[in-house]
PDB file of N, CA and C in Angstrom:
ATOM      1  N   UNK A   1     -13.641  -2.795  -2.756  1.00  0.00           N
ATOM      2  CA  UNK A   1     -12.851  -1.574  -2.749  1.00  0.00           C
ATOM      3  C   UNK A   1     -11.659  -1.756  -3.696  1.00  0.00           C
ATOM      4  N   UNK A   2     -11.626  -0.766  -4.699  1.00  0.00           N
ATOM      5  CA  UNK A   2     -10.467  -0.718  -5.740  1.00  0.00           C
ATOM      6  C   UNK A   2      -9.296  -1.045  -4.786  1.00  0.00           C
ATOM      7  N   UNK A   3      -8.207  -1.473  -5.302  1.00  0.00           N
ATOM      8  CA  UNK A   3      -7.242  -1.557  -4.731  1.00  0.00           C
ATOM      9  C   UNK A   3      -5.872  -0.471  -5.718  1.00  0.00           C
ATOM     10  N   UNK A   4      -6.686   0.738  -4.876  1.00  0.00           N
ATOM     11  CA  UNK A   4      -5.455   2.124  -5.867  1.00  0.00           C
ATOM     12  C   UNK A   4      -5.675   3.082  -5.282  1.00  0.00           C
ATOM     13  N   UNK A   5      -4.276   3.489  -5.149  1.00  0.00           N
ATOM     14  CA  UNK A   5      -4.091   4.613  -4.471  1.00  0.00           C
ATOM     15  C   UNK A   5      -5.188   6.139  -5.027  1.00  0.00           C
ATOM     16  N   UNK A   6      -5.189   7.139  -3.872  1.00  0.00           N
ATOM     17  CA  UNK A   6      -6.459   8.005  -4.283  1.00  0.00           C
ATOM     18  C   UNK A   6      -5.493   9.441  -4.970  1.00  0.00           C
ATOM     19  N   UNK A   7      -4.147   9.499  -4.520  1.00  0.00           N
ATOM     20  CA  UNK A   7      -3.446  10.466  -4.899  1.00  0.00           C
ATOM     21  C   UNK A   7      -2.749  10.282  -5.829  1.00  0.00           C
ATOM     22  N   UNK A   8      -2.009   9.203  -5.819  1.00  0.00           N
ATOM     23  CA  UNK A   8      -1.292   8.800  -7.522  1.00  0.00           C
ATOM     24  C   UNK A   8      -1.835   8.252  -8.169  1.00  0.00           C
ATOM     25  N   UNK A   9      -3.072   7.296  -8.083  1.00  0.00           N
ATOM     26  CA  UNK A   9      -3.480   6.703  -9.230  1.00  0.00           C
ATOM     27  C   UNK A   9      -2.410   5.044  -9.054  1.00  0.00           C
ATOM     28  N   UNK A  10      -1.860   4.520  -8.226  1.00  0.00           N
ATOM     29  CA  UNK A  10      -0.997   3.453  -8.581  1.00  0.00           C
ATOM     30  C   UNK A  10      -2.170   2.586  -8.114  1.00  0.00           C
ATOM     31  N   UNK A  11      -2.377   1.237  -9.340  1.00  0.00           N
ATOM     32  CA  UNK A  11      -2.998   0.355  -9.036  1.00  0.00           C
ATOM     33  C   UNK A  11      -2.121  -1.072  -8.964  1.00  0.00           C
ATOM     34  N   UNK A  12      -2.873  -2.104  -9.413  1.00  0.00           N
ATOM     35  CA  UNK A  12      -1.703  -3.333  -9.539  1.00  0.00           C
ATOM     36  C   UNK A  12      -1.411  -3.812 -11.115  1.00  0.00           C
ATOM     37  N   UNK A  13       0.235  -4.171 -10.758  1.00  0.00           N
ATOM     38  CA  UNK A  13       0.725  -4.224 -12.142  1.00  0.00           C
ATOM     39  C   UNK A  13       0.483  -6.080 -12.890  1.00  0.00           C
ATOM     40  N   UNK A  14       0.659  -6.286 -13.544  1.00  0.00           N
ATOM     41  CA  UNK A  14       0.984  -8.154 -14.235  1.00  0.00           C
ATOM     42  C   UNK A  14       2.270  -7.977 -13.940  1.00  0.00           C
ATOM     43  N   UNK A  15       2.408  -8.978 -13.676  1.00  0.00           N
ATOM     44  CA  UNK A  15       3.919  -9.925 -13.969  1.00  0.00           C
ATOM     45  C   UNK A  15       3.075 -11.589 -13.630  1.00  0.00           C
ATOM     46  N   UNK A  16       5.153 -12.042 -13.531  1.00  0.00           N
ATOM     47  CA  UNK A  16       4.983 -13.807 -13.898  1.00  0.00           C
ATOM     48  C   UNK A  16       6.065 -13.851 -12.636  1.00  0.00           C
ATOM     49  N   UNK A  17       5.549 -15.790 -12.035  1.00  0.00           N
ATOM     50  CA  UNK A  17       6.201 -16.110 -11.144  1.00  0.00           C
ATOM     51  C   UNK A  17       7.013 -17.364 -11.970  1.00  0.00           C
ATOM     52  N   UNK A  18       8.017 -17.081 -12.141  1.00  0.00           N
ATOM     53  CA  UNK A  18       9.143 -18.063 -13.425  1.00  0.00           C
ATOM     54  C   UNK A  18       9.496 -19.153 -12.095  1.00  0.00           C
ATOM     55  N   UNK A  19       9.400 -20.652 -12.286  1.00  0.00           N
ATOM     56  CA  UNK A  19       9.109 -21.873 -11.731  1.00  0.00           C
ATOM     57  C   UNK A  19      10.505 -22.183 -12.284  1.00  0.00           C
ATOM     58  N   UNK A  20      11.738 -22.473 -11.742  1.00  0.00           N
ATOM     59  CA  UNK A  20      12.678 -23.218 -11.796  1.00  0.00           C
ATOM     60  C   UNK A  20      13.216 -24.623 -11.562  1.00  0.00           C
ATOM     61  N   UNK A  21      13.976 -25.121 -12.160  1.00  0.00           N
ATOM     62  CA  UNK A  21      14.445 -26.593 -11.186  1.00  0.00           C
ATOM     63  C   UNK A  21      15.838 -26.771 -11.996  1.00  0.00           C
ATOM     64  N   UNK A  22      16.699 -27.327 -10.753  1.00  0.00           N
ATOM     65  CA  UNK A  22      17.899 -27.629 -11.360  1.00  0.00           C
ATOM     66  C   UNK A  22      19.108 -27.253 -10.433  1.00  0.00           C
ATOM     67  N   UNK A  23      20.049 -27.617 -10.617  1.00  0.00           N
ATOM     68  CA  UNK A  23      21.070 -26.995  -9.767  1.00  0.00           C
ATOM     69  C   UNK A  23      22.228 -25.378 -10.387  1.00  0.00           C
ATOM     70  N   UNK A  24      22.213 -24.903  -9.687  1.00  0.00           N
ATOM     71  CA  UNK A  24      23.147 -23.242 -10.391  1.00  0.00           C
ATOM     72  C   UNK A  24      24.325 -23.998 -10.940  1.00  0.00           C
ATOM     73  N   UNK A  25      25.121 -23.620 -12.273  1.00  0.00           N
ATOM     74  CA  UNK A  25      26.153 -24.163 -12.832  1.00  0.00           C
ATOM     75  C   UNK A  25      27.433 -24.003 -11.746  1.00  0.00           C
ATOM     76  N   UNK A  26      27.029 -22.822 -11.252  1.00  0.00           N
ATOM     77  CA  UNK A  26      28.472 -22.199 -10.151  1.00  0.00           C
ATOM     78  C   UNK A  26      28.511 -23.039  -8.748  1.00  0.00           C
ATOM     79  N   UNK A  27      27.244 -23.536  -8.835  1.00  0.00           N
ATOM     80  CA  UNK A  27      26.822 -24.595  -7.318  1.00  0.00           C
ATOM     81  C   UNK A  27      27.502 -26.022  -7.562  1.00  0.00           C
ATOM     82  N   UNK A  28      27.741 -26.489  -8.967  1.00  0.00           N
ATOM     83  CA  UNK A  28      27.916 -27.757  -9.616  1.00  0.00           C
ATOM     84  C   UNK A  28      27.590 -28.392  -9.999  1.00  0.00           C
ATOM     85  N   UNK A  29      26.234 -27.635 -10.273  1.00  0.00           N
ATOM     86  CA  UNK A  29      25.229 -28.373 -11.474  1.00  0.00           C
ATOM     87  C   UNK A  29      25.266 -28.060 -12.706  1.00  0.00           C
ATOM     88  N   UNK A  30      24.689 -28.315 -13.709  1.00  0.00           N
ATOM     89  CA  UNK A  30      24.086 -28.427 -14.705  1.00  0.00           C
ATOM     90  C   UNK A  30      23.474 -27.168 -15.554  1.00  0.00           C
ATOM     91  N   UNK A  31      23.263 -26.409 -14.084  1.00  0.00           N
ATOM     92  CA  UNK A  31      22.062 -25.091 -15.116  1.00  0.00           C
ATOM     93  C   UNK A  31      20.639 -25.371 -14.192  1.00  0.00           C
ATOM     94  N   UNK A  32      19.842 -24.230 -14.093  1.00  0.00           N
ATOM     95  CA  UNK A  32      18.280 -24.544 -14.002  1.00  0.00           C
ATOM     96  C   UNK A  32      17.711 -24.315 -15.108  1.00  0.00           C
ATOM     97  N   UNK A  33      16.868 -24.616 -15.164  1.00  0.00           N
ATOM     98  CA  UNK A  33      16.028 -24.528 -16.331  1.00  0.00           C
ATOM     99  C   UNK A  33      14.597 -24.132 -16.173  1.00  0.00           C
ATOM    100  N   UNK A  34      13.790 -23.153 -16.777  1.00  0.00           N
ATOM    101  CA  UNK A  34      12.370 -22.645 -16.217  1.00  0.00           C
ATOM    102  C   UNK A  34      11.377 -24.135 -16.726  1.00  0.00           C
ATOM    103  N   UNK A  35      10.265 -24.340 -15.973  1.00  0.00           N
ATOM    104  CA  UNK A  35       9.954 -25.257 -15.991  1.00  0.00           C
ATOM    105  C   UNK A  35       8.601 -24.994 -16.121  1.00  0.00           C
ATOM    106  N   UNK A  36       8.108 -23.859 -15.539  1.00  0.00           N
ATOM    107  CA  UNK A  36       6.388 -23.362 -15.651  1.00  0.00           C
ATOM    108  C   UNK A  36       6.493 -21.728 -15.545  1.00  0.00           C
ATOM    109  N   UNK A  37       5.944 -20.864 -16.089  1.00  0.00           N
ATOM    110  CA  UNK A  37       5.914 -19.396 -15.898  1.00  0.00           C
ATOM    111  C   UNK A  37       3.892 -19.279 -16.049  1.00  0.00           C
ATOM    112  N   UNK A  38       4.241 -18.826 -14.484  1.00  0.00           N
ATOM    113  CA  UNK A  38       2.396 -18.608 -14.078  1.00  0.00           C
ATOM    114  C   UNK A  38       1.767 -17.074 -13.990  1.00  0.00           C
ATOM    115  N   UNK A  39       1.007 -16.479 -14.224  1.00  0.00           N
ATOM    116  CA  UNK A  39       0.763 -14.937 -14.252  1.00  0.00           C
ATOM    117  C   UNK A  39       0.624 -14.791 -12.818  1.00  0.00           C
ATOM    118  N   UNK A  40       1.100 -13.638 -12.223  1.00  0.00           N
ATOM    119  CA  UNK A  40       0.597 -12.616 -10.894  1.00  0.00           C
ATOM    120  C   UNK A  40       0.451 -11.699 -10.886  1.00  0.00           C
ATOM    121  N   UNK A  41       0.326 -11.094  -9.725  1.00  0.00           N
ATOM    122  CA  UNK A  41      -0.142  -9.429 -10.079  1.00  0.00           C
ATOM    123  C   UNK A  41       0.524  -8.601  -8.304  1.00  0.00           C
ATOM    124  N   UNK A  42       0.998  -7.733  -9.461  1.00  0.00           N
ATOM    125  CA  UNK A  42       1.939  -7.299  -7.974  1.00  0.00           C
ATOM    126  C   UNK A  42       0.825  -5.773  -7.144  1.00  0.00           C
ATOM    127  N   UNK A  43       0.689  -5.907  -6.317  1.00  0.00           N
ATOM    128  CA  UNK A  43      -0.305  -4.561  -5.127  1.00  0.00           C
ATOM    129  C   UNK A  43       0.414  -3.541  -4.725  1.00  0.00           C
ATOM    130  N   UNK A  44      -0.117  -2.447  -4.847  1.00  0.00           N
ATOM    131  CA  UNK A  44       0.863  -1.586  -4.507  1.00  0.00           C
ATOM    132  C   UNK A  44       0.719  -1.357  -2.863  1.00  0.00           C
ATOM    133  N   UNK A  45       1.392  -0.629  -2.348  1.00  0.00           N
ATOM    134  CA  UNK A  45       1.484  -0.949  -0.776  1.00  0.00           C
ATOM    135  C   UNK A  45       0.730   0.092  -0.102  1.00  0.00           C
ATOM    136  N   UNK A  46      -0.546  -0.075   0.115  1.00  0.00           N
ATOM    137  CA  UNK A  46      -1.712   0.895   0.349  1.00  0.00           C
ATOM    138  C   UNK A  46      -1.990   0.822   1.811  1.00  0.00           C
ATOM    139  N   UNK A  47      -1.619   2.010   2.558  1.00  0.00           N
ATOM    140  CA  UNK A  47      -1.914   2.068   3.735  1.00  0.00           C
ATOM    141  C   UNK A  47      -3.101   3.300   4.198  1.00  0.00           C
ATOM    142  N   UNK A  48      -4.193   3.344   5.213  1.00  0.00           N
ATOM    143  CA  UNK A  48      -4.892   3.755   5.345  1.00  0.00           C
ATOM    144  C   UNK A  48      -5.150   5.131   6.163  1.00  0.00           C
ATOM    145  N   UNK A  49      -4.875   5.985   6.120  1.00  0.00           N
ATOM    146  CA  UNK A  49      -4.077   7.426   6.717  1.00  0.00           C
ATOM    147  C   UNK A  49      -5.113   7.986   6.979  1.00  0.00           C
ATOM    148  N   UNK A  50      -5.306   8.878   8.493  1.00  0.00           N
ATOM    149  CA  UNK A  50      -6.281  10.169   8.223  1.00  0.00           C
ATOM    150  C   UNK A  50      -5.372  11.249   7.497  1.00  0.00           C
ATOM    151  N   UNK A  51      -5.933  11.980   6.644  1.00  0.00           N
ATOM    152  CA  UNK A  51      -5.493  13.518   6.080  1.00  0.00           C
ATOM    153  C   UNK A  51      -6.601  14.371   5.889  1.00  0.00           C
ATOM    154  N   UNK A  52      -5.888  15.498   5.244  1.00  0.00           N
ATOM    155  CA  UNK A  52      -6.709  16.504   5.392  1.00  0.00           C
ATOM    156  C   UNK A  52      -6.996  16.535   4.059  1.00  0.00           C
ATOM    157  N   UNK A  53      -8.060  16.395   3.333  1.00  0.00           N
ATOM    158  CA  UNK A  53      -8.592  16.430   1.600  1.00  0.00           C
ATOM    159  C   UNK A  53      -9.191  17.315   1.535  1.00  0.00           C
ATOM    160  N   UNK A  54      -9.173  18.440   0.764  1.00  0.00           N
ATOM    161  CA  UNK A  54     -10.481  19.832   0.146  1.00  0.00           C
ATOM    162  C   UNK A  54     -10.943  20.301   1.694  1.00  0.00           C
ATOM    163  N   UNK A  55      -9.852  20.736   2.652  1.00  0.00           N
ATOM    164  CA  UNK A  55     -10.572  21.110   3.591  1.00  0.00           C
ATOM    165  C   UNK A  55     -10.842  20.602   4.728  1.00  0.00           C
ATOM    166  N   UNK A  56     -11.032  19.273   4.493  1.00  0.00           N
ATOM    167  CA  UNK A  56     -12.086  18.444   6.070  1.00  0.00           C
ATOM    168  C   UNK A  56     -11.259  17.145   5.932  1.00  0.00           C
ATOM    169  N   UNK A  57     -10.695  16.863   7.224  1.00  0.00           N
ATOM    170  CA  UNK A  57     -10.434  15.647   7.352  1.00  0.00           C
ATOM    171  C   UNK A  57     -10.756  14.376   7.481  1.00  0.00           C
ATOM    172  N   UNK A  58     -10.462  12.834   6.795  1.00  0.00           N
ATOM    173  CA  UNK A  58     -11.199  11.837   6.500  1.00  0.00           C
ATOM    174  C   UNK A  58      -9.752  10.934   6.232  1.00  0.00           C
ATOM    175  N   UNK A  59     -10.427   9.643   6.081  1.00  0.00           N
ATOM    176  CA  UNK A  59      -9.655   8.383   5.693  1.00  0.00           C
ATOM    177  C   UNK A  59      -9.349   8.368   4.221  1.00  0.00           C
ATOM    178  N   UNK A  60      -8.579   8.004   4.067  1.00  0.00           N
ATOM    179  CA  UNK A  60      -8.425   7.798   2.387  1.00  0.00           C
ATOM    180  C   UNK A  60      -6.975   6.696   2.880  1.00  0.00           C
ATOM    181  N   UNK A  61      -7.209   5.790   1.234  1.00  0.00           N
ATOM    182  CA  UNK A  61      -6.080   5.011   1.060  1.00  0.00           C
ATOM    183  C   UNK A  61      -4.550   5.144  -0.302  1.00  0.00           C
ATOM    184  N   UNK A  62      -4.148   5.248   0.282  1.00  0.00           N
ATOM    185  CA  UNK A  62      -2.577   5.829  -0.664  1.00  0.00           C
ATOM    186  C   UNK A  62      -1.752   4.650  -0.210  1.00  0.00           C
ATOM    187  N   UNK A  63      -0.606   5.113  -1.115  1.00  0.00           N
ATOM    188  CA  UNK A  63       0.514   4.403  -1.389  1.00  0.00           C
ATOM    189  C   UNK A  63       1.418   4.681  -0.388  1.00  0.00           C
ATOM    190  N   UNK A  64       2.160   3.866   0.274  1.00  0.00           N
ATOM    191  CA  UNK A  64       3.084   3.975   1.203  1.00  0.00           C
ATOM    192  C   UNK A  64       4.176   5.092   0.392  1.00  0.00           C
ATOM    193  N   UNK A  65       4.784   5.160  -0.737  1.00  0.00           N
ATOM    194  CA  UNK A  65       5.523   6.005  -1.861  1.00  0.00           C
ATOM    195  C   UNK A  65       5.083   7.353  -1.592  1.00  0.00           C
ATOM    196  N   UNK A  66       3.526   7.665  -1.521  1.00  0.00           N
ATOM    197  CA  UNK A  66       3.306   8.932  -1.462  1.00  0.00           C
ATOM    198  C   UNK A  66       2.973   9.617   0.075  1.00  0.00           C
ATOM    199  N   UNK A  67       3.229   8.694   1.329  1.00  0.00           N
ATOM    200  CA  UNK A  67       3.680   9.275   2.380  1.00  0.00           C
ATOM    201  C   UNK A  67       4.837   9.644   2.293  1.00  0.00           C
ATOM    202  N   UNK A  68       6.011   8.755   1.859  1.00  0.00           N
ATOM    203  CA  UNK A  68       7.108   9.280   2.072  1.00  0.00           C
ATOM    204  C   UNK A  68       7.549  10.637   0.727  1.00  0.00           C
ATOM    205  N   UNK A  69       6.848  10.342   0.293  1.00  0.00           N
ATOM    206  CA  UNK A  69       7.191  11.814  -0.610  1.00  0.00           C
ATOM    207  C   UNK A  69       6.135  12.770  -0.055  1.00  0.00           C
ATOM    208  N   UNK A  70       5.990  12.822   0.757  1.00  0.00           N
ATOM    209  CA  UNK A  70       4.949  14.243   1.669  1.00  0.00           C
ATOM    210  C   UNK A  70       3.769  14.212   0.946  1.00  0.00           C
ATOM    211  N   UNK A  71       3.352  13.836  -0.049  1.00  0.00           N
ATOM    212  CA  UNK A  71       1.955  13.948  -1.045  1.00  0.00           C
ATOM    213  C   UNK A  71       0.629  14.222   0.111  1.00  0.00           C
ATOM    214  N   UNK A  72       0.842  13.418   1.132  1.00  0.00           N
ATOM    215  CA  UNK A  72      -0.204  13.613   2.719  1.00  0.00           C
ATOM    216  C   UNK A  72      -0.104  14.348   3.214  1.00  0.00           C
ATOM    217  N   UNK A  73      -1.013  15.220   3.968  1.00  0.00           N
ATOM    218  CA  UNK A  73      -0.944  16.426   4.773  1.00  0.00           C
ATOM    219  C   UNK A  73      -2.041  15.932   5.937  1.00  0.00           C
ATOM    220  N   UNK A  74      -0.981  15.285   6.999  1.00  0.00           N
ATOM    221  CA  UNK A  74      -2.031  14.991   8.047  1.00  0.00           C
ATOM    222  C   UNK A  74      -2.426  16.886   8.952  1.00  0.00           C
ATOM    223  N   UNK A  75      -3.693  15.825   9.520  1.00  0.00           N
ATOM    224  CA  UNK A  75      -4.552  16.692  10.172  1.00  0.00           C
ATOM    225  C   UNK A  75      -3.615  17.097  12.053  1.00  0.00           C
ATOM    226  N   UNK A  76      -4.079  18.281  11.682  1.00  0.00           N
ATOM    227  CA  UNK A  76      -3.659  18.954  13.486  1.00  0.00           C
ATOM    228  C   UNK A  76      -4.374  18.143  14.475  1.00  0.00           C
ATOM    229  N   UNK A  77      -3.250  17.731  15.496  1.00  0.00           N
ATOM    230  CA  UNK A  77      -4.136  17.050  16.607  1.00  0.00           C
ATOM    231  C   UNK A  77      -5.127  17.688  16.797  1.00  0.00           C
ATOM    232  N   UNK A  78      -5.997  16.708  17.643  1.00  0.00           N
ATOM    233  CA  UNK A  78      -7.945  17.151  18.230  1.00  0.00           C
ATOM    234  C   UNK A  78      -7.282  17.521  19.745  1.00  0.00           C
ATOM    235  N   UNK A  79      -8.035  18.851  19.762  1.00  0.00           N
ATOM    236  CA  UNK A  79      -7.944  19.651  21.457  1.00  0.00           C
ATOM    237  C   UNK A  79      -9.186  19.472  21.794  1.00  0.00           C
ATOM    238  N   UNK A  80     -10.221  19.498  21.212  1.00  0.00           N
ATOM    239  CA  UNK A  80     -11.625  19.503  21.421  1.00  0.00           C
ATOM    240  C   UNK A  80     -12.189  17.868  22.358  1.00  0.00           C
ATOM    241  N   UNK A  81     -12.835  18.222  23.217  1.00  0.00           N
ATOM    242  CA  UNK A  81     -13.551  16.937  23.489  1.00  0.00           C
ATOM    243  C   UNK A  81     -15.083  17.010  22.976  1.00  0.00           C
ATOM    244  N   UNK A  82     -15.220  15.499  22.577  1.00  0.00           N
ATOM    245  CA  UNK A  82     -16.479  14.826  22.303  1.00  0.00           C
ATOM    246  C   UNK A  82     -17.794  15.450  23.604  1.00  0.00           C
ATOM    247  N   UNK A  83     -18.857  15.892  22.631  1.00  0.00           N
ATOM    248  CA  UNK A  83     -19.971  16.713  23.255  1.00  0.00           C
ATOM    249  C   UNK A  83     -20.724  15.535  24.202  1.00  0.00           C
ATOM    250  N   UNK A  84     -20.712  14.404  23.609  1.00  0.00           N
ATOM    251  CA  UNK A  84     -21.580  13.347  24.950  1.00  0.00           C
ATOM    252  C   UNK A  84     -20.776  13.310  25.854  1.00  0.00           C
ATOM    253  N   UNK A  85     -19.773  12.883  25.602  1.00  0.00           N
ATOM    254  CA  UNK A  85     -18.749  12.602  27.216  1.00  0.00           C
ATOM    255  C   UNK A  85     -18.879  14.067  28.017  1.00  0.00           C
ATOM    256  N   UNK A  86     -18.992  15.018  27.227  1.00  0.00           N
ATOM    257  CA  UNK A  86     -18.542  16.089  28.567  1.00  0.00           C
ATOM    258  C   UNK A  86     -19.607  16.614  28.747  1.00  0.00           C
ATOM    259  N   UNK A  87     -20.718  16.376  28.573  1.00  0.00           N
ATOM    260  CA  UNK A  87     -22.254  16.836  28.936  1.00  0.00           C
ATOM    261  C   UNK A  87     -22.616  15.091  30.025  1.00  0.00           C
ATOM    262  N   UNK A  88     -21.800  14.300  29.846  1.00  0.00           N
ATOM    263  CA  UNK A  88     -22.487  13.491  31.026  1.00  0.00           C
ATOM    264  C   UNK A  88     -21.468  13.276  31.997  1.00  0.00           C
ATOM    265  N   UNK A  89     -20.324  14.107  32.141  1.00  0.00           N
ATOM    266  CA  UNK A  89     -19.645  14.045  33.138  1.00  0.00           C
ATOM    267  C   UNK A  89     -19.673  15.311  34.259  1.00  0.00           C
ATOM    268  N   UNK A  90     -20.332  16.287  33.520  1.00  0.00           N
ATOM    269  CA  UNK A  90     -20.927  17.374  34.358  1.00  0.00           C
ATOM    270  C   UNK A  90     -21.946  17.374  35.365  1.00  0.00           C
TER     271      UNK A  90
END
């Protein structure tokens, strides 16, 4: 499963995890100095929501960003009960 949102399009970005050693000059050292710079990749923060899409409600995965900007339109609570349970409790 892609890892990207279905409403914005945010997938994952590159970056680097910069490897230091040394003491901070203001601490009373010397300076750090980078020592290894390794590639990563940053995820965007994809949480798994029911909403309402074209009509009919379903799962889809979005960006935590586009809940809080309303981009989601959850679904009206269920009043209805499930047809097996209430045909075998009769």
């Amino acid at each position: 499963m892609a890892r990207r949102c279905e409403l914005t399009g945010k997938g994952p970005r590159k970056g680097s995890i910069i490897w230091r050693s040394g003491k901070a000059k203001k601490a009373g050292g010397i300076g750090t100095h980078v020592t290894a710079i390794t590639k990563r990749r940053f995820f965007p923060n994809l949480q798994r929501v029911k909403a309402v899409v074209d009509g009919e409600v379903r799962y889809i995965r979005v960006a935590a960003s586009a809940i809080k900007k309303g981009l989601v339109t959850k679904p009206p609570p269920r009043t209805w009960k499930k047809e097996a349970a209430a045909s075998s409790k009769a």
